[in-house]
N, C-alpha and C. Protein backbone atom coordinates (compact mmCIF):
# COMPACT_ATOMS: atom_id res chain seq x y z
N UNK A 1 -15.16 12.65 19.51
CA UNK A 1 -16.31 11.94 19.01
C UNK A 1 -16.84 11.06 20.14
N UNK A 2 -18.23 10.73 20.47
CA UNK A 2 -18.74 10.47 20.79
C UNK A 2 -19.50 8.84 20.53
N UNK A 3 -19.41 7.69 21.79
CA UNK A 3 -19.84 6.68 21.28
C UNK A 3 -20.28 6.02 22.83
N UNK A 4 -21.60 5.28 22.38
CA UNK A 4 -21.69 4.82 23.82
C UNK A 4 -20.95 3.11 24.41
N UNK A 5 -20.82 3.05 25.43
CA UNK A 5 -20.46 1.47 26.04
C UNK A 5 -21.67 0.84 25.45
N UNK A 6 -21.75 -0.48 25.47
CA UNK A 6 -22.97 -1.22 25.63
C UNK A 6 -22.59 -2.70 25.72
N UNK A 7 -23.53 -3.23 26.38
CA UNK A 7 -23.28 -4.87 26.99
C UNK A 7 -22.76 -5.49 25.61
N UNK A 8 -22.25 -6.62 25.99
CA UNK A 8 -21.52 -7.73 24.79
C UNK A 8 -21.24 -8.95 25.46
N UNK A 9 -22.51 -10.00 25.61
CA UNK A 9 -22.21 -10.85 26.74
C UNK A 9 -21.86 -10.59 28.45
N UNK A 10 -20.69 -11.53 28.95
CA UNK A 10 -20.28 -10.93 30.02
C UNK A 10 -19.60 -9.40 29.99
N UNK A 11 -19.15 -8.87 28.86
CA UNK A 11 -18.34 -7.62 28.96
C UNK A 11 -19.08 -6.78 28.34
N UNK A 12 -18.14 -5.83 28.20
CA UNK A 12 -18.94 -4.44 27.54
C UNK A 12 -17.71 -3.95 26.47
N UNK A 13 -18.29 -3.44 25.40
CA UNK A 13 -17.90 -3.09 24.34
C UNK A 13 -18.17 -1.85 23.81
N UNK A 14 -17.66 -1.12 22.83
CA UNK A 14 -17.42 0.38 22.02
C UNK A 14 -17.58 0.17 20.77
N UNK A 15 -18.03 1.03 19.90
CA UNK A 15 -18.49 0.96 18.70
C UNK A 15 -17.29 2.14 18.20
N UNK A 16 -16.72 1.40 17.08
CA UNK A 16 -15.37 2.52 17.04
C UNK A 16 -15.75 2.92 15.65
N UNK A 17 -16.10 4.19 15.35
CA UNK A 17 -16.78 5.14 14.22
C UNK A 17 -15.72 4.50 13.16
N UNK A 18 -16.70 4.61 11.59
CA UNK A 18 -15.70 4.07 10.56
C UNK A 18 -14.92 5.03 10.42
N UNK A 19 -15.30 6.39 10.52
CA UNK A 19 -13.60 7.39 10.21
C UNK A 19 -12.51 7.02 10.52
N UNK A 20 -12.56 5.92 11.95
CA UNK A 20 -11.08 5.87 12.45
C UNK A 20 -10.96 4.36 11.97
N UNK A 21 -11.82 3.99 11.43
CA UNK A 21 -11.58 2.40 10.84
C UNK A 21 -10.91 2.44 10.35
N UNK A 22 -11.56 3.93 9.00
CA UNK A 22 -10.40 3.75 7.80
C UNK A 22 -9.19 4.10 8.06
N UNK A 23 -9.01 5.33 9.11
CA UNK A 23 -7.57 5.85 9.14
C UNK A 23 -6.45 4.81 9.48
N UNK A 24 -7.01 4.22 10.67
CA UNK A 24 -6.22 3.03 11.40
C UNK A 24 -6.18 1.96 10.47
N UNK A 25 -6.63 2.11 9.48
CA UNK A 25 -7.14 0.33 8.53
C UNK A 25 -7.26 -0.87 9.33
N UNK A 26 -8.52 -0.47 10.30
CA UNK A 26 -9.12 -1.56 11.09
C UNK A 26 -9.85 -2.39 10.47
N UNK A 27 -10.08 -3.85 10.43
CA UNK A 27 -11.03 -4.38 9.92
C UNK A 27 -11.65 -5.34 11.69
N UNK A 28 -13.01 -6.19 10.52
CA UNK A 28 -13.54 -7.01 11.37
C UNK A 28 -12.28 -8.05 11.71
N UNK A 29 -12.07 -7.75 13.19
CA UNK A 29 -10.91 -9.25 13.80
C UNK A 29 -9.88 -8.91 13.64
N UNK A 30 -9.61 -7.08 13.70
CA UNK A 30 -8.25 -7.07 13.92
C UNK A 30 -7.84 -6.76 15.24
N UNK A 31 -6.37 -7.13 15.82
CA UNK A 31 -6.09 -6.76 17.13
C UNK A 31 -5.57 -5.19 17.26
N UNK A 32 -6.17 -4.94 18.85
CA UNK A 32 -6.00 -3.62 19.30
C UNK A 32 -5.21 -3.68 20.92
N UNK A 33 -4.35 -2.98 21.34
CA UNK A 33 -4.29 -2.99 22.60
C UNK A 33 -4.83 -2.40 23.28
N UNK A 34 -5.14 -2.43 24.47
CA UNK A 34 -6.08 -1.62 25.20
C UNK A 34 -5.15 -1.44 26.53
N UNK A 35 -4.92 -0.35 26.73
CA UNK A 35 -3.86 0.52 28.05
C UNK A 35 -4.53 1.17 29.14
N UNK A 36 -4.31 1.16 30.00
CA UNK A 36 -4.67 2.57 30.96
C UNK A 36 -3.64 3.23 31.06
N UNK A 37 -3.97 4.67 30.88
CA UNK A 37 -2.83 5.81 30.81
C UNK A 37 -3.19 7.21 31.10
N UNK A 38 -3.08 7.30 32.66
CA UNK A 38 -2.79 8.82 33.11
C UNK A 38 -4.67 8.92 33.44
N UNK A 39 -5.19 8.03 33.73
CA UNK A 39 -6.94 7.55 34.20
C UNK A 39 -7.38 7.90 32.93
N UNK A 40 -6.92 7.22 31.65
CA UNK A 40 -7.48 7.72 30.37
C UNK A 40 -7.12 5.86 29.66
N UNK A 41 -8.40 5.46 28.97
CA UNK A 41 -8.47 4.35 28.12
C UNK A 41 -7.58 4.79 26.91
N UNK A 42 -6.86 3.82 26.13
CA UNK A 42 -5.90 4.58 25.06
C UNK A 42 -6.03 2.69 24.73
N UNK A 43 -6.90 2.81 23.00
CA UNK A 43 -6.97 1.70 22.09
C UNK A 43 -6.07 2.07 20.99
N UNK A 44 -4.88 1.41 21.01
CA UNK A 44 -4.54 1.56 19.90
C UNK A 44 -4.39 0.26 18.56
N UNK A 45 -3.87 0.59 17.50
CA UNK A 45 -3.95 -1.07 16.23
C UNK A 45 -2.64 -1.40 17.04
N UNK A 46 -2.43 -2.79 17.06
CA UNK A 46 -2.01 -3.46 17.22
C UNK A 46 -0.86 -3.86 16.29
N UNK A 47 0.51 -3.26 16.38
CA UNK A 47 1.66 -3.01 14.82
C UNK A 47 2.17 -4.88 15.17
N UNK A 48 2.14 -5.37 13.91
CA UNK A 48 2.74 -6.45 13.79
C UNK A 48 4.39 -6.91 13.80
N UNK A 49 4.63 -7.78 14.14
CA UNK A 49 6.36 -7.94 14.29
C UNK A 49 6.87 -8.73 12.74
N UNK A 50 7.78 -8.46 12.57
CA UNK A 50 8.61 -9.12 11.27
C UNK A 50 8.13 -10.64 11.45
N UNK A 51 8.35 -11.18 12.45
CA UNK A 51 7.92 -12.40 12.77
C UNK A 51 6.58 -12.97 12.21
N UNK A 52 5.44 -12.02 13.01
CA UNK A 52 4.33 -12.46 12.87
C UNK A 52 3.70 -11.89 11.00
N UNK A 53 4.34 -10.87 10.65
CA UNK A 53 4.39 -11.00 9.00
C UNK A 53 4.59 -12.12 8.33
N UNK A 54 6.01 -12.64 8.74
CA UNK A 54 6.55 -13.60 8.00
C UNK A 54 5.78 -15.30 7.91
N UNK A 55 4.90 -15.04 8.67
CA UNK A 55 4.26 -16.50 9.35
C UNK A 55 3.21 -16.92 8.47
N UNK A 56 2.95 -15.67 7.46
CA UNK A 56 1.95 -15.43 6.30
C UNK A 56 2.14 -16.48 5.49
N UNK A 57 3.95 -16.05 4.90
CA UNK A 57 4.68 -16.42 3.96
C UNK A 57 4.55 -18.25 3.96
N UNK A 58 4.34 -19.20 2.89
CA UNK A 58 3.61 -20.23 2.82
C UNK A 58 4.39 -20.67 1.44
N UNK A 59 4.62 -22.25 0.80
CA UNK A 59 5.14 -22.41 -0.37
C UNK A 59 3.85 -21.94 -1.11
N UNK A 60 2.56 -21.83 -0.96
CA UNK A 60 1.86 -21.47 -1.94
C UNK A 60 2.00 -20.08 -2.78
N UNK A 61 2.20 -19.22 -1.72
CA UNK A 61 2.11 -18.15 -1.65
C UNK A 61 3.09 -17.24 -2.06
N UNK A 62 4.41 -17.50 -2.29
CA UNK A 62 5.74 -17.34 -2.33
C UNK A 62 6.24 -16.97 -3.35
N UNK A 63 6.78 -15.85 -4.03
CA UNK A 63 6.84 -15.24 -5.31
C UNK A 63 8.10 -15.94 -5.81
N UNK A 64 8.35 -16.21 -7.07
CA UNK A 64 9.53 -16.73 -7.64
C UNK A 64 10.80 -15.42 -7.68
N UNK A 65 11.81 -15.43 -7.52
CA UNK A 65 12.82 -14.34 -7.87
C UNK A 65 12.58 -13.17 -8.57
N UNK A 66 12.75 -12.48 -8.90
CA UNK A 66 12.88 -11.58 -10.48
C UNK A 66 13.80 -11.08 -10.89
N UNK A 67 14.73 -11.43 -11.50
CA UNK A 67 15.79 -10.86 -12.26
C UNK A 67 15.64 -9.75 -12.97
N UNK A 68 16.35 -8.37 -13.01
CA UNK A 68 16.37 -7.47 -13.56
C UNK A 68 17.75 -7.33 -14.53
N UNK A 69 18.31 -8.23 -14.49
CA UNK A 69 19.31 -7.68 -15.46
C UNK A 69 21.07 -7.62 -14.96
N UNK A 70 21.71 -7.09 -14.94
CA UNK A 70 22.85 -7.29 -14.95
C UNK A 70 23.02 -5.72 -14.44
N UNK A 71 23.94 -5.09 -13.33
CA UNK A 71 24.33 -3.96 -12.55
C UNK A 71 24.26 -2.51 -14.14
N UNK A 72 23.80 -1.51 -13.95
CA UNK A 72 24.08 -0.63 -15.01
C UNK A 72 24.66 0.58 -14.77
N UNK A 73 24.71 0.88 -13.09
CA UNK A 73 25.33 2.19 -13.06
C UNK A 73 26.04 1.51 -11.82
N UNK A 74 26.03 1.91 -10.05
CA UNK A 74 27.24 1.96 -9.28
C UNK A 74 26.04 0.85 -8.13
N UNK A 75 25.55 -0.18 -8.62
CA UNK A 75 24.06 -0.56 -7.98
C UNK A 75 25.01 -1.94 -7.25
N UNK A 76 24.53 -1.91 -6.13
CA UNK A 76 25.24 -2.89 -5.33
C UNK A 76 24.27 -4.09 -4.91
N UNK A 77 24.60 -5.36 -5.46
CA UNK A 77 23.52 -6.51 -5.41
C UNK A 77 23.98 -7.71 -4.55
């Protein structure tokens, strides 16, 4: 697929088709890395660390326990 460069301030920027928005589940302001590899540009999403997940996690936000019950077959808790 096909897309052109075009100015963006001092730099220059790519218009990345929504097909691969959706595949990648890119949104507006998400991070991408950007590589050189083998004289070839290679953008990929940007996979998050356990860390930077966890940084979400907030007392607001924070689910209470859920108890299911008491062991019923060979279930290790």
């Amino acid at each position: 697929m096909k897309t052109v460069v075009q100015k963006w301030g001092n730099s220059l920027g790519i218009r990345i088709p929504a097909v691969f928005t959706r595949e990648f589940n890119l949104k507006n302001g998400s991070s991408v890395e950007i590589i050189e590899e083998k004289g070839r540009i290679v953008i990929s999403p940007k996979k998050q660390t356990l860390e930077e997940l966890l940084s979400f996690v907030t007392d607001k936000n924070i689910h209470n326990a859920v108890e299911t019950g008491s062991s019923i077959g060979k279930e290790e808790w």
